[in-house]
PDB file of N, CA and C in Angstrom:
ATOM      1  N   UNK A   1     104.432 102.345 147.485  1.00  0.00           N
ATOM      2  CA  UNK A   1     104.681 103.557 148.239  1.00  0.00           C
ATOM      3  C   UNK A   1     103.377 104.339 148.349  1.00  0.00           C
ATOM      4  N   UNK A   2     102.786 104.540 149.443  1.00  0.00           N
ATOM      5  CA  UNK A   2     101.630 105.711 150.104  1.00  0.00           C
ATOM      6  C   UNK A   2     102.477 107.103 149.365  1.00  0.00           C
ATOM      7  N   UNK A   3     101.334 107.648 148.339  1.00  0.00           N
ATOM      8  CA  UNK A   3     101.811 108.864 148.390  1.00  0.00           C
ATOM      9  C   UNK A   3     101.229 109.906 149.302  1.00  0.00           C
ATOM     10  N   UNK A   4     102.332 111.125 150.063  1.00  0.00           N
ATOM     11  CA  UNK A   4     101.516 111.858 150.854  1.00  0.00           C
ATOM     12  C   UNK A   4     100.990 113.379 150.363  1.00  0.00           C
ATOM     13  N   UNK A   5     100.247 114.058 150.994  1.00  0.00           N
ATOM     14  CA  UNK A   5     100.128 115.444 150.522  1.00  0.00           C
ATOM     15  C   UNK A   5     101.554 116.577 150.245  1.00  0.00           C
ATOM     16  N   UNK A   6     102.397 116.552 151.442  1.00  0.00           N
ATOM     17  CA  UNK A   6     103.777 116.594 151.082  1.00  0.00           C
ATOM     18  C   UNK A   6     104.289 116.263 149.592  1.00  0.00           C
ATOM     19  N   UNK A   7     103.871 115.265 149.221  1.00  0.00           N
ATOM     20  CA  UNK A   7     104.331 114.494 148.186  1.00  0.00           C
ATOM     21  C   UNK A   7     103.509 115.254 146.914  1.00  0.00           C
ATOM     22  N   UNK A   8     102.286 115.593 147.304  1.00  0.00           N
ATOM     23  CA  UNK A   8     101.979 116.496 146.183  1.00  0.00           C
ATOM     24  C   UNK A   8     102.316 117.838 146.019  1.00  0.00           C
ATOM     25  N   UNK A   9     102.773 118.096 147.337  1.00  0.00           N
ATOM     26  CA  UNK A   9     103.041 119.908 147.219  1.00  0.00           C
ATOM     27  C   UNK A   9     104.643 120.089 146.466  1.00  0.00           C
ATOM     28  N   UNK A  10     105.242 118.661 146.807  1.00  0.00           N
ATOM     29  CA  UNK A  10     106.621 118.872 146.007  1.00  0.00           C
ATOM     30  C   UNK A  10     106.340 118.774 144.767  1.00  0.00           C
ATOM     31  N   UNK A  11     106.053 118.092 144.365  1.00  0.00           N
ATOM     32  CA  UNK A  11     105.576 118.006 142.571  1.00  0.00           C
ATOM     33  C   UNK A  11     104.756 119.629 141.880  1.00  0.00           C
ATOM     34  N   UNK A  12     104.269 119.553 142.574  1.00  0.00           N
ATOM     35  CA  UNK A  12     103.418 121.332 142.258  1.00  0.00           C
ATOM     36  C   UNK A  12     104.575 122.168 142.277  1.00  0.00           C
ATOM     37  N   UNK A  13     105.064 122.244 143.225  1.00  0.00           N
ATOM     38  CA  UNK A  13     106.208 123.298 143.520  1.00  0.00           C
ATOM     39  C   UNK A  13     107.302 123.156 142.157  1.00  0.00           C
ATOM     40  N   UNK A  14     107.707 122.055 141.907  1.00  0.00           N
ATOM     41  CA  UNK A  14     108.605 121.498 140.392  1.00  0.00           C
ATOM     42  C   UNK A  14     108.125 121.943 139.852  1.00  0.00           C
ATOM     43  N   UNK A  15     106.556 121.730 139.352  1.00  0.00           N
ATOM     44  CA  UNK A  15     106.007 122.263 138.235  1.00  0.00           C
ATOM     45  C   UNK A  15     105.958 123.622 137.833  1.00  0.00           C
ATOM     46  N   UNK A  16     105.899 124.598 138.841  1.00  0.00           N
ATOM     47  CA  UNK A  16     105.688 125.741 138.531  1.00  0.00           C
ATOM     48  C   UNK A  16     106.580 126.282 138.890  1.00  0.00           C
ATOM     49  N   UNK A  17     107.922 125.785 139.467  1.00  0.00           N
ATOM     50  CA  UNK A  17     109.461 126.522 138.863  1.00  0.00           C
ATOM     51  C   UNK A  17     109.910 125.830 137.532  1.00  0.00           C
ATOM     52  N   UNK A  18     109.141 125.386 136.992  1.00  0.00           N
ATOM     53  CA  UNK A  18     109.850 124.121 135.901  1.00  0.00           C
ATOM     54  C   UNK A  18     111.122 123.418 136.137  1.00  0.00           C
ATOM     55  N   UNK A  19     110.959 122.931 137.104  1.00  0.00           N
ATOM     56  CA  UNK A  19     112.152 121.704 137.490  1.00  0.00           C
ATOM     57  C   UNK A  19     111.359 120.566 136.956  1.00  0.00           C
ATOM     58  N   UNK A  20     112.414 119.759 136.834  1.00  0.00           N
ATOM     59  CA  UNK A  20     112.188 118.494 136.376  1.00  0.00           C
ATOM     60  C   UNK A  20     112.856 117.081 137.505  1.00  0.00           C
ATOM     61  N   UNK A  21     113.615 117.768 138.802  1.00  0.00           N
ATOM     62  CA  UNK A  21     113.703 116.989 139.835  1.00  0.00           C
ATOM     63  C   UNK A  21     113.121 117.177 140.873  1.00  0.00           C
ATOM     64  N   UNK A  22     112.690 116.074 141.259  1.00  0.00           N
ATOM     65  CA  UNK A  22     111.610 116.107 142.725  1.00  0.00           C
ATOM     66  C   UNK A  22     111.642 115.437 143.721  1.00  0.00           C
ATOM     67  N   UNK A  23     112.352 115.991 144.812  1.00  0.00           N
ATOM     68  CA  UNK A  23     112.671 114.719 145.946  1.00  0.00           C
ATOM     69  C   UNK A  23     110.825 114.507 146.809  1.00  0.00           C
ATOM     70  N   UNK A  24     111.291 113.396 146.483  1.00  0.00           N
ATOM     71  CA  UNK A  24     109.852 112.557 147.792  1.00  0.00           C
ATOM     72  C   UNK A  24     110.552 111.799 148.441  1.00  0.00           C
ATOM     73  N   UNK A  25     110.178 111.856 150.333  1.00  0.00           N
ATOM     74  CA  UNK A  25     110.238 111.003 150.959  1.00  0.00           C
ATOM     75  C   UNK A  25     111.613 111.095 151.533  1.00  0.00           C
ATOM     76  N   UNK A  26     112.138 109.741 150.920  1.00  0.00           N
ATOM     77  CA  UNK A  26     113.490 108.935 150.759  1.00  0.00           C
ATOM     78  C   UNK A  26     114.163 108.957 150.052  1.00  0.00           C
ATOM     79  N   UNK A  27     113.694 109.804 148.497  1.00  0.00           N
ATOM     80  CA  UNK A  27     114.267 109.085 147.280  1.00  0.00           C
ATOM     81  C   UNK A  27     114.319 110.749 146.323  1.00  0.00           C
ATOM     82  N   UNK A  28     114.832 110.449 145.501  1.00  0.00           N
ATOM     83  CA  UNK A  28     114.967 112.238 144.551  1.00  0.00           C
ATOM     84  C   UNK A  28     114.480 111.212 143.032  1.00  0.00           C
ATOM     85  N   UNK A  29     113.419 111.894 142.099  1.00  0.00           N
ATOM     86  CA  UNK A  29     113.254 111.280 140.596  1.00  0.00           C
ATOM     87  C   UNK A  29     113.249 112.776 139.883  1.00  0.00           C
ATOM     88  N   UNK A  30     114.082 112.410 138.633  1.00  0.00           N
ATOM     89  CA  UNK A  30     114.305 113.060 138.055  1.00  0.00           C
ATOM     90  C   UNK A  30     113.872 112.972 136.123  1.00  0.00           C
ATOM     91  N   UNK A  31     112.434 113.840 136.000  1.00  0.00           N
ATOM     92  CA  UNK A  31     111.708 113.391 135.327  1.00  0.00           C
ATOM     93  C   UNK A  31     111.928 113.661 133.804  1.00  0.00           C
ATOM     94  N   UNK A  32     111.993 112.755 132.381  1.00  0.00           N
ATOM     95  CA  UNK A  32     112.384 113.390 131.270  1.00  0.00           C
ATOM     96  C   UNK A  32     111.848 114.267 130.573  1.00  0.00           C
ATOM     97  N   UNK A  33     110.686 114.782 130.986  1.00  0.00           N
ATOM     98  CA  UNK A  33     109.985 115.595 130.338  1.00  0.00           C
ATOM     99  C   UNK A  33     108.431 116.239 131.526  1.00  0.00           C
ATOM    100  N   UNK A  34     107.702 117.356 130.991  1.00  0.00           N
ATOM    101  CA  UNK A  34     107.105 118.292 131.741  1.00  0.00           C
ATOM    102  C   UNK A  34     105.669 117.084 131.730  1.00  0.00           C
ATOM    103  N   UNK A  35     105.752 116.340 130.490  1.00  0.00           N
ATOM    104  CA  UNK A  35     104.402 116.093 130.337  1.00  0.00           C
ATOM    105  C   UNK A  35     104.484 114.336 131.786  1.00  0.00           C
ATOM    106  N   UNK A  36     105.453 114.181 131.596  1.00  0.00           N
ATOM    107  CA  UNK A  36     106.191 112.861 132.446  1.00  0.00           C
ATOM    108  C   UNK A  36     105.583 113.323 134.020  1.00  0.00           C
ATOM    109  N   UNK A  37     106.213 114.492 134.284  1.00  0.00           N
ATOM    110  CA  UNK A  37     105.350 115.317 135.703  1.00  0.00           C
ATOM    111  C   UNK A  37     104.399 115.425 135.983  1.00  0.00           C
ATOM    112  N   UNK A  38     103.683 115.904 134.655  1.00  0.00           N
ATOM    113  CA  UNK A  38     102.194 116.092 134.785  1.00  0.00           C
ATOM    114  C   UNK A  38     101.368 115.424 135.011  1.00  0.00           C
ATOM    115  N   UNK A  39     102.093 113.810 134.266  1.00  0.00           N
ATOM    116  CA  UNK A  39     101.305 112.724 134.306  1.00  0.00           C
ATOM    117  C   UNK A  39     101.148 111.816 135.998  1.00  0.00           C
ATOM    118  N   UNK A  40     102.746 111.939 136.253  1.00  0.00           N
ATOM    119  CA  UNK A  40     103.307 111.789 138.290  1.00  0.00           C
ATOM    120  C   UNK A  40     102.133 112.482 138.689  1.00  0.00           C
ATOM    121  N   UNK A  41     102.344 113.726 138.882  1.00  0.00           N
ATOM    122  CA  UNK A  41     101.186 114.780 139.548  1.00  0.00           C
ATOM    123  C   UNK A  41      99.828 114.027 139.615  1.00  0.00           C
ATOM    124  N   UNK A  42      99.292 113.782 138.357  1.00  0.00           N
ATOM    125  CA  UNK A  42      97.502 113.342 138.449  1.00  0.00           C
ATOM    126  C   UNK A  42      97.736 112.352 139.192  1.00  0.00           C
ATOM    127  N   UNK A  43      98.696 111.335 138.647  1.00  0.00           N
ATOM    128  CA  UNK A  43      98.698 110.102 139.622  1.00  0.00           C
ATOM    129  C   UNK A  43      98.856 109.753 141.334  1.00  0.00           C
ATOM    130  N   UNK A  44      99.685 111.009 141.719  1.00  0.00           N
ATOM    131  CA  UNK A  44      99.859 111.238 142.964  1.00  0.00           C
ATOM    132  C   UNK A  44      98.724 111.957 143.591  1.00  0.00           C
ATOM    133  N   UNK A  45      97.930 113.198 142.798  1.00  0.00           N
ATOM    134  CA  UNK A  45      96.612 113.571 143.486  1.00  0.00           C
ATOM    135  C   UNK A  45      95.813 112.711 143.425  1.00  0.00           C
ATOM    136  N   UNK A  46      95.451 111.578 142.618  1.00  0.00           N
ATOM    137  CA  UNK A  46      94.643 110.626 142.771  1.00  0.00           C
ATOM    138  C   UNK A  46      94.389 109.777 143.574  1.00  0.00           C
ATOM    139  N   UNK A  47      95.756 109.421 144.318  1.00  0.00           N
ATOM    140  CA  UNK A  47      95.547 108.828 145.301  1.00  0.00           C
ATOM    141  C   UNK A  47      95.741 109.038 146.907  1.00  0.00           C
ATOM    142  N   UNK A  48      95.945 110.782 146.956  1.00  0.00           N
ATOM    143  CA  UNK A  48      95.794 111.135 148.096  1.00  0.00           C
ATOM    144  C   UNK A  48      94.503 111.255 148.028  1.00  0.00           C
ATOM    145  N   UNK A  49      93.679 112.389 147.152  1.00  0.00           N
ATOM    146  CA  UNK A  49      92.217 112.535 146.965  1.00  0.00           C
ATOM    147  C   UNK A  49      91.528 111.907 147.391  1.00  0.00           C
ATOM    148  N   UNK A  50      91.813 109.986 147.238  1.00  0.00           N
ATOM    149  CA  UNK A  50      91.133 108.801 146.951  1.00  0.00           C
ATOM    150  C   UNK A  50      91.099 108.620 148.566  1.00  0.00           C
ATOM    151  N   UNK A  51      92.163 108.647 148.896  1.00  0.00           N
ATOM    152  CA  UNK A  51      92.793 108.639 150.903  1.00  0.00           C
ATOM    153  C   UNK A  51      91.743 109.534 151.262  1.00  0.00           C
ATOM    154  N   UNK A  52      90.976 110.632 150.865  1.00  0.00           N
ATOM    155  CA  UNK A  52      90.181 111.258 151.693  1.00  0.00           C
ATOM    156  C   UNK A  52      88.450 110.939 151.515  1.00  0.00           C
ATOM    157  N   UNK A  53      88.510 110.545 150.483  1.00  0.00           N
ATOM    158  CA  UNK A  53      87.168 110.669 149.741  1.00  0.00           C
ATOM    159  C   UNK A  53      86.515 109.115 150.156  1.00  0.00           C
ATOM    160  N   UNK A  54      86.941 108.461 150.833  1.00  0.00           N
ATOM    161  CA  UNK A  54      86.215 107.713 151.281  1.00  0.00           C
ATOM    162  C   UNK A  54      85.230 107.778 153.164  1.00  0.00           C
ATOM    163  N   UNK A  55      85.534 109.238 153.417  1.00  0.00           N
ATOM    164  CA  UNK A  55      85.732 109.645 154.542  1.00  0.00           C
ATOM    165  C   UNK A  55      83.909 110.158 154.659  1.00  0.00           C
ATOM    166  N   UNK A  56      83.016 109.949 153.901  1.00  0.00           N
ATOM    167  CA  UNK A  56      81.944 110.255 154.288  1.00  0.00           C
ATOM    168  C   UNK A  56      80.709 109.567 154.216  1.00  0.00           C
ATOM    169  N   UNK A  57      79.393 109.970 154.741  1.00  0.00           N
ATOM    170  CA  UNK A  57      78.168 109.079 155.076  1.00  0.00           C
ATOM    171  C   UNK A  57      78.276 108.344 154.257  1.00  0.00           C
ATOM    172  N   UNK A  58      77.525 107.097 154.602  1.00  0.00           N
ATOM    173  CA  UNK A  58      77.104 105.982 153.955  1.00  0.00           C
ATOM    174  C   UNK A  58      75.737 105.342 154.023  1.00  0.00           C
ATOM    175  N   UNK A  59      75.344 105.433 152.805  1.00  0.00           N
ATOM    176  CA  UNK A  59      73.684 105.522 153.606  1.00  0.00           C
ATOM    177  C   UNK A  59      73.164 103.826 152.855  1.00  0.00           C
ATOM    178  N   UNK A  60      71.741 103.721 153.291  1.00  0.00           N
ATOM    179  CA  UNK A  60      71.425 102.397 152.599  1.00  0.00           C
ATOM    180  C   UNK A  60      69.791 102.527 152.225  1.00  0.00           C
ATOM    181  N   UNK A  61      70.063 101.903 151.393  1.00  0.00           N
ATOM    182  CA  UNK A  61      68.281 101.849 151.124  1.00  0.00           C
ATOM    183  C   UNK A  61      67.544 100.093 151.113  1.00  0.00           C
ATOM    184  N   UNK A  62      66.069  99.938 151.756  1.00  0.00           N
ATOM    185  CA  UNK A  62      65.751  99.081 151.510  1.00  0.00           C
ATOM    186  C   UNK A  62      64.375  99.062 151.181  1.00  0.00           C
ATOM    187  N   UNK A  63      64.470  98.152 149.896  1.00  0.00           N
ATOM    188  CA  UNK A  63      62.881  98.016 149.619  1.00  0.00           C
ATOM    189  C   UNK A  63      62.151  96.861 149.711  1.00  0.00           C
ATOM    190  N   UNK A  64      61.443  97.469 150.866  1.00  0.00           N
ATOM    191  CA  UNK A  64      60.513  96.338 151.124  1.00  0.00           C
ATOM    192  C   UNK A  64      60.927  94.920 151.610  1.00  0.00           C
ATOM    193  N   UNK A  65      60.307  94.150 151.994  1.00  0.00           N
ATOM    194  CA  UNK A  65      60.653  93.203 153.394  1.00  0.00           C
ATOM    195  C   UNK A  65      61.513  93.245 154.487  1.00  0.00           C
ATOM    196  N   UNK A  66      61.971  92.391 155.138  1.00  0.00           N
ATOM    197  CA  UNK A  66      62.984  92.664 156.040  1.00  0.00           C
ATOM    198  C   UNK A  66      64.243  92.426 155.940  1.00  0.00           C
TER     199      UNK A  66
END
């Protein structure tokens, strides 16, 4: 599953009403603990983050010959 930014704003939003259910998508998870969220959360900003952060220059270096 692509997680989306959506997908992170619901998890944030749980977190800081302290819910522990979080619908994404298609599907509702319902997590056993705060630290269980916290851990979802990094994992889900990680890989939207990751979705953006490949989005810039690319440079090259060469030394010497052709």
């Amino acid at each position: 599953m692509a997680w989306t930014q959506a997908d992170l704003d619901a998890i944030n939003a749980a977190i800081a009403t302290g819910a522990k259910r979080v619908r994404f998508q298609t599907h509702e998870v319902e997590y056993q603990s705060m630290t269980d969220l916290l851990r979802a959360r990094d994992l889900i900003k990680a890989e939207v983050e990751g979705a953006t952060a490949g989005c810039g220059p690319i440079f090259t270096v060469y030394c010497g010959g052709y």
